[in-house]
N, C-alpha and C. Protein backbone atom coordinates (compact mmCIF):
# COMPACT_ATOMS: atom_id res chain seq x y z
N UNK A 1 65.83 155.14 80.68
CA UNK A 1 64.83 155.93 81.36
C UNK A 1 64.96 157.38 80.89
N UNK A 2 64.05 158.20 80.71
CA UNK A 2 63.74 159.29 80.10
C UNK A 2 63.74 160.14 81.52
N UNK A 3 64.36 161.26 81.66
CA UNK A 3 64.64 162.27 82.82
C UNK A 3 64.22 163.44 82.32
N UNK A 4 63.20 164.01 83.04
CA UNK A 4 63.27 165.33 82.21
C UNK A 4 63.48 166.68 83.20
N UNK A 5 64.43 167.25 83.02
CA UNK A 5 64.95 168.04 83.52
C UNK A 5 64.20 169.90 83.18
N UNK A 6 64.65 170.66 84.31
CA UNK A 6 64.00 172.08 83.70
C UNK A 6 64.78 172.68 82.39
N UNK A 7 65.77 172.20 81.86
CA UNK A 7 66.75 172.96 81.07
C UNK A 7 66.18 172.09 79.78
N UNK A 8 64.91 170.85 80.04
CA UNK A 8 64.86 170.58 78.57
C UNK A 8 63.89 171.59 77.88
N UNK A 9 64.08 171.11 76.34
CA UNK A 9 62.93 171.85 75.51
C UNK A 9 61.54 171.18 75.17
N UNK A 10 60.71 171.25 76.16
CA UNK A 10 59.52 170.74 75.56
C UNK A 10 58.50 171.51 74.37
N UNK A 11 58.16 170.44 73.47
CA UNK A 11 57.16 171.05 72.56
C UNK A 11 56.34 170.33 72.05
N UNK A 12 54.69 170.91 72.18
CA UNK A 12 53.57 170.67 71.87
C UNK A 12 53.25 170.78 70.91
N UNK A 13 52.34 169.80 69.73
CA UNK A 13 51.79 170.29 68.28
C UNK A 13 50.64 170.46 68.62
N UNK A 14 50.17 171.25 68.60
CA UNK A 14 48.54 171.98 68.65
C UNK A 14 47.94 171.23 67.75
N UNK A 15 47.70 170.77 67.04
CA UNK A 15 46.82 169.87 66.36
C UNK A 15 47.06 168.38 66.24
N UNK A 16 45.73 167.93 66.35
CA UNK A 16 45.91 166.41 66.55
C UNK A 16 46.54 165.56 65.17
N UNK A 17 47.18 164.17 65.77
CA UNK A 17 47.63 163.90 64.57
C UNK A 17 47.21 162.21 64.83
N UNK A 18 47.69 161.53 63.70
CA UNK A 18 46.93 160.54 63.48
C UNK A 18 47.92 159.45 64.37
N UNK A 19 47.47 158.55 65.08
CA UNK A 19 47.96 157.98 66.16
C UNK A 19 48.83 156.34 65.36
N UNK A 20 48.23 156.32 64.24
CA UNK A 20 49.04 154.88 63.87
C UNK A 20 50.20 155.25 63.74
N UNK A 21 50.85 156.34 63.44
CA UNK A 21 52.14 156.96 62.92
C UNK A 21 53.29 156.01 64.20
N UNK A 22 54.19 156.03 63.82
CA UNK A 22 55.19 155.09 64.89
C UNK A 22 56.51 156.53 64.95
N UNK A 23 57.23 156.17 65.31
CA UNK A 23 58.86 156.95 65.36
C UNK A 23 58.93 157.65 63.80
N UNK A 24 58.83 157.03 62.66
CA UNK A 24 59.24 158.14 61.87
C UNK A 24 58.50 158.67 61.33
N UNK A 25 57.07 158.58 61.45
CA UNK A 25 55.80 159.35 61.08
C UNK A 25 56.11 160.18 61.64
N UNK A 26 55.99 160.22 63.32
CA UNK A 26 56.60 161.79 64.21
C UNK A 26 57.76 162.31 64.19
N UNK A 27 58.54 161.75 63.67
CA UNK A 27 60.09 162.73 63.23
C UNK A 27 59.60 163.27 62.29
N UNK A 28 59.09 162.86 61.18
CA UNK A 28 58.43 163.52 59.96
C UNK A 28 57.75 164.70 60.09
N UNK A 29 56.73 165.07 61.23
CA UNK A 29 55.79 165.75 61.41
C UNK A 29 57.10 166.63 62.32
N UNK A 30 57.51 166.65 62.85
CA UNK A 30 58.60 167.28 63.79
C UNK A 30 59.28 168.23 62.68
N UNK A 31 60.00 167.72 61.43
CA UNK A 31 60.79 168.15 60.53
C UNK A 31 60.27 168.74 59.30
N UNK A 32 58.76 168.51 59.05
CA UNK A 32 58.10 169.49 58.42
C UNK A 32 57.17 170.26 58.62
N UNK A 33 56.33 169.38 59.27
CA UNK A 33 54.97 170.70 60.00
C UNK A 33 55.39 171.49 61.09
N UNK A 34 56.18 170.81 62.20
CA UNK A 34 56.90 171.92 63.14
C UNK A 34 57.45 172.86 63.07
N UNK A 35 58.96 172.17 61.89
CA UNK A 35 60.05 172.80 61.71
C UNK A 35 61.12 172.73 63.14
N UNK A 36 61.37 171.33 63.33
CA UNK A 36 62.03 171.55 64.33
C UNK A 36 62.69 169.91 64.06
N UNK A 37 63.87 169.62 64.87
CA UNK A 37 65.11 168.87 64.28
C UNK A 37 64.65 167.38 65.42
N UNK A 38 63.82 166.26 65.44
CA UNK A 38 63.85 165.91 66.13
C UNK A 38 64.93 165.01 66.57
N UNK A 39 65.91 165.21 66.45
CA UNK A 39 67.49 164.61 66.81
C UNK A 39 68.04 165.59 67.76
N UNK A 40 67.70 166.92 67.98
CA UNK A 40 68.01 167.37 68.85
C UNK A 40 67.96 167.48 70.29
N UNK A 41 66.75 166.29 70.88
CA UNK A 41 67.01 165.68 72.19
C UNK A 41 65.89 166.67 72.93
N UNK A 42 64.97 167.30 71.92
CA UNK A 42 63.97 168.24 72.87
C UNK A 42 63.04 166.94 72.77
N UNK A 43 61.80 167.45 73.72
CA UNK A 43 61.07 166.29 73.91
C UNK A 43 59.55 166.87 72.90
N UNK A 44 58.91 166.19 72.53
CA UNK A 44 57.94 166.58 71.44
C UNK A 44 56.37 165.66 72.23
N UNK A 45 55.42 166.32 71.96
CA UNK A 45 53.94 166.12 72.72
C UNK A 45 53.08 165.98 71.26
N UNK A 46 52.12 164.69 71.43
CA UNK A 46 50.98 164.63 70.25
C UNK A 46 49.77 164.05 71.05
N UNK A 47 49.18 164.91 69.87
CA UNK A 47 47.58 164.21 70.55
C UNK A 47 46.71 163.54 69.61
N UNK A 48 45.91 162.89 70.07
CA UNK A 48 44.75 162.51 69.04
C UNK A 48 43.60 163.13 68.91
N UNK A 49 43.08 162.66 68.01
CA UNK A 49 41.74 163.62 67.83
C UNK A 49 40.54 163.15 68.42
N UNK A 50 40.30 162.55 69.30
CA UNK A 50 39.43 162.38 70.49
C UNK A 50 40.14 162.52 71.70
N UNK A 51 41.31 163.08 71.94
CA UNK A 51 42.17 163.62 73.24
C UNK A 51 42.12 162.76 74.32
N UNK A 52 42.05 161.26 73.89
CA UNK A 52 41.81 160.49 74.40
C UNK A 52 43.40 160.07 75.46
N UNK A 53 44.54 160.45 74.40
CA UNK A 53 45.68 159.66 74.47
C UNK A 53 46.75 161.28 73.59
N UNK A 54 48.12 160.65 74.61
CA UNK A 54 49.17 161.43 74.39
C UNK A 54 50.41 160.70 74.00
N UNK A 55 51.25 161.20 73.09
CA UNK A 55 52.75 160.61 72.77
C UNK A 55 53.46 161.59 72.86
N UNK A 56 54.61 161.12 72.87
CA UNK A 56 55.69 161.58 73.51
C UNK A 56 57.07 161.01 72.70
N UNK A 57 57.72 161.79 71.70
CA UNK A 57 58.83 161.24 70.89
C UNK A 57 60.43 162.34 71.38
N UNK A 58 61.23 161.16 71.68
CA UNK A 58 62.72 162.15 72.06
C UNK A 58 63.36 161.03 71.84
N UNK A 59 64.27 161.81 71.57
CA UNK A 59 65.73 160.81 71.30
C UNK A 59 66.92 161.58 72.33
N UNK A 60 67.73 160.16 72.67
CA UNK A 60 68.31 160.51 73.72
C UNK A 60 69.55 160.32 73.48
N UNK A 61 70.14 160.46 72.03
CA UNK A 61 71.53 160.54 71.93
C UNK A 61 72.14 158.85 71.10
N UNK A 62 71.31 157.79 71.91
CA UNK A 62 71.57 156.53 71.29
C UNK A 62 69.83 155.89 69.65
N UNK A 63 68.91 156.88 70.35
CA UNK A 63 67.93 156.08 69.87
C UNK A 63 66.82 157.00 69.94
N UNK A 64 65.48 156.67 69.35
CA UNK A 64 64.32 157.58 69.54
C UNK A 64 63.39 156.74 70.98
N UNK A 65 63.01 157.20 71.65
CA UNK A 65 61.83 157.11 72.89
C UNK A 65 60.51 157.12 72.09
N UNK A 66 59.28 156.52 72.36
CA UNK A 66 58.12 156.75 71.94
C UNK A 66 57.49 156.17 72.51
N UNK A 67 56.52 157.54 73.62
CA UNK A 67 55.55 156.69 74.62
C UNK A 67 54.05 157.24 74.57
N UNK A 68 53.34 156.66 75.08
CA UNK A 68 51.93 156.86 75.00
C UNK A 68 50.97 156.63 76.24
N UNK A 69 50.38 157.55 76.56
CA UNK A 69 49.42 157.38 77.74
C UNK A 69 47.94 157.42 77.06
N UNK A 70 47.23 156.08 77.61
CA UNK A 70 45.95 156.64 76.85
C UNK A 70 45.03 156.83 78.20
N UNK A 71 44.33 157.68 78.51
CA UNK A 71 43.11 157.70 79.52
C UNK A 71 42.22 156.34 79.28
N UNK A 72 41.73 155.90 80.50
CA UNK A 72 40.82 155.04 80.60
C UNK A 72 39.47 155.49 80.47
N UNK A 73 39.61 156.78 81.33
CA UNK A 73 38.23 157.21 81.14
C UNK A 73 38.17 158.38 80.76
N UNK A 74 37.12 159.55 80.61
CA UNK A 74 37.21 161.07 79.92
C UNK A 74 38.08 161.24 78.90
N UNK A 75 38.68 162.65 78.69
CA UNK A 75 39.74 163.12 77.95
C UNK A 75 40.63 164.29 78.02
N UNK A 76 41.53 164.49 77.68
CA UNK A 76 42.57 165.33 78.06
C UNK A 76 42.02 166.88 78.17
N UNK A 77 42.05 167.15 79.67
CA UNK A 77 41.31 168.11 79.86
C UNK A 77 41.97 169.85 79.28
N UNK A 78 43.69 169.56 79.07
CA UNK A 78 44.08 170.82 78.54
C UNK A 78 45.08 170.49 77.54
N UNK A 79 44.48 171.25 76.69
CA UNK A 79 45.67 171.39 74.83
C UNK A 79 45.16 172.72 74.24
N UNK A 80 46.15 173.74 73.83
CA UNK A 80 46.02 174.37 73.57
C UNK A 80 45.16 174.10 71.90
N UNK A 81 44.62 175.14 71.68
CA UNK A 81 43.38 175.51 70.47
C UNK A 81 43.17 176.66 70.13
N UNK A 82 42.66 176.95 68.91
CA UNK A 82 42.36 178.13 68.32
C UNK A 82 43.60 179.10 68.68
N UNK A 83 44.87 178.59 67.91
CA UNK A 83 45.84 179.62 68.11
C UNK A 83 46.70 179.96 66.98
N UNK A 84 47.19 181.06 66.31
CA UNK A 84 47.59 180.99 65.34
C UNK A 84 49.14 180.46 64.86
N UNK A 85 49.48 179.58 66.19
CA UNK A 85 50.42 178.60 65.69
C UNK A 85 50.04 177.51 65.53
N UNK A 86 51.54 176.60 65.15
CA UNK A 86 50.98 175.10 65.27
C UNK A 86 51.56 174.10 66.00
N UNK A 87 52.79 174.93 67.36
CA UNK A 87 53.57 174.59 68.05
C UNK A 87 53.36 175.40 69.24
N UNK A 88 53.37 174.75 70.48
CA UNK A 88 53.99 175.38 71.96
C UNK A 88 54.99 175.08 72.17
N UNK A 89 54.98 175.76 73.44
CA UNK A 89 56.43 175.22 74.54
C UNK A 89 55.88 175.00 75.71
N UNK A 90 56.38 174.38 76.14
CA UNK A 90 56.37 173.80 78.05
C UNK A 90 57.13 173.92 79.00
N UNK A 91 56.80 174.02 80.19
CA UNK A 91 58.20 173.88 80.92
C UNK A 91 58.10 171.92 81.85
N UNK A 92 58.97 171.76 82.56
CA UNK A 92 59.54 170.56 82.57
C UNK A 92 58.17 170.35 83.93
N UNK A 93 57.91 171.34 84.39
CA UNK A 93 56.78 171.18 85.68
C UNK A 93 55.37 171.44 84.88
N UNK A 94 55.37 171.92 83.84
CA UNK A 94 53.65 171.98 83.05
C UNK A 94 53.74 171.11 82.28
N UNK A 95 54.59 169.97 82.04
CA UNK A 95 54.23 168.43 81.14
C UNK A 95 53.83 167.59 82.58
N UNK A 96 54.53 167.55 83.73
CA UNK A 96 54.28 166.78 84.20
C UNK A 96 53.02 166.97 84.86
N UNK A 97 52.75 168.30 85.17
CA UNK A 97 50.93 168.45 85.68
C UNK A 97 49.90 168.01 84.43
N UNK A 98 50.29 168.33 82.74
CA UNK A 98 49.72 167.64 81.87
C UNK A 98 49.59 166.05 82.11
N UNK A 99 50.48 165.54 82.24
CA UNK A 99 51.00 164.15 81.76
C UNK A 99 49.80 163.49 83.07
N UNK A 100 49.71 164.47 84.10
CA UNK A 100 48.44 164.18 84.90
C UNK A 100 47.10 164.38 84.90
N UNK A 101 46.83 165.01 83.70
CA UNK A 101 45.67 165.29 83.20
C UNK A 101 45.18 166.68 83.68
N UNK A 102 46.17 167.44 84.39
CA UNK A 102 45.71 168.53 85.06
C UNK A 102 45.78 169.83 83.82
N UNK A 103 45.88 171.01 84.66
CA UNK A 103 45.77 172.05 83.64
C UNK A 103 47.06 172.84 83.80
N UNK A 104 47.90 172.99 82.85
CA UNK A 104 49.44 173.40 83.22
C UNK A 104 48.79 175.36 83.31
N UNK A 105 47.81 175.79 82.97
CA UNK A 105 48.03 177.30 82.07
C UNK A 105 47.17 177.44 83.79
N UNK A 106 47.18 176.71 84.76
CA UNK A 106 46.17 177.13 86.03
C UNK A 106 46.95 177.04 87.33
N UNK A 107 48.34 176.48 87.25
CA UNK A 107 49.17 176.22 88.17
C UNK A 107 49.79 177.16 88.50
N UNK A 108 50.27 177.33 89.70
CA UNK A 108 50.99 178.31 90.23
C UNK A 108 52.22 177.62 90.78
N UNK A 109 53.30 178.21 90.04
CA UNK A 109 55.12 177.61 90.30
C UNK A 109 55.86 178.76 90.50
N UNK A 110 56.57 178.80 91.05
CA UNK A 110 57.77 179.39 90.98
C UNK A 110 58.60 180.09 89.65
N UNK A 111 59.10 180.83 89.21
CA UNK A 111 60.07 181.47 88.09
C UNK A 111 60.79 180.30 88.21
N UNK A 112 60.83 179.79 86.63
CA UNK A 112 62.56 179.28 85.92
C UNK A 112 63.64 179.85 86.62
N UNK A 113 64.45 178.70 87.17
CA UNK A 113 65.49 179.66 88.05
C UNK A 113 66.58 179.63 86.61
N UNK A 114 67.24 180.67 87.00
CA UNK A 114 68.32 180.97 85.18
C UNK A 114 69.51 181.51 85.84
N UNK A 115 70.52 181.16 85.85
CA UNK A 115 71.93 181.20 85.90
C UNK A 115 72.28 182.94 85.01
N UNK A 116 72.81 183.66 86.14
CA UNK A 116 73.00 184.70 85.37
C UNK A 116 74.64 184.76 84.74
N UNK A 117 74.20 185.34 83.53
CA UNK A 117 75.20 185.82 82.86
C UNK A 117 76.24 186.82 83.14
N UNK A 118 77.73 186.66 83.23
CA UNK A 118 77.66 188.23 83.59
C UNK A 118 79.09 188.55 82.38
């Protein structure tokens, strides 16, 4: 079972990608178009190009995860666009208002609580 905690790293690819891809199509896309290590246990977000449907690739230390929600009906009402990256970030409470089809950039939460340094 996949837990996702506030201390993980979530990250979004802003552009859609092609949905036949399996586990190492998206490690692929993770390790060159991202630039980011997908062995490192952050959790990674894809979309398709009718925003029909979302994946979801992490590895959890033994193995890679790879899940998919597709809508029955409409389409994914928020993904970032027209931005001059090709990666976000998330926090562990704006995937799961995504993962509901809601709008993470409209929610009102609380501050990241952060352990101070001293």
């Amino acid at each position: 079972m996949i837990q996702i905690v506030p201390q993980m790293k979530i990250f979004l690819s802003i552009n859609p990608v092609d949905f036949r891809k399996g586990i190492d199509g998206l490690s692929g896309i993770c390790r060159t178009i991202l630039d980011k290590d997908p062995f490192s246990g952050a959790l990674f977000l894809f979309i398709n190009k009718k925003r029909q449907a979302i994946k979801i690739l992490i590895y959890d230390g033994q193995g890679f995860w790879l899940c998919q929600k597709r809508l029955s009906k409409g389409k994914i009402r928020y993904w970032p666009e027209n931005s001059d990256s090709i990666i976000s970030s998330l926090t562990a409470c704006e995937l799961q208002v995504l993962l509901y089809n809601g709008e993470p950039d409209k929610i009102n939460t609380s501050p990241e609580w952060r352990k101070l340094v001293k």
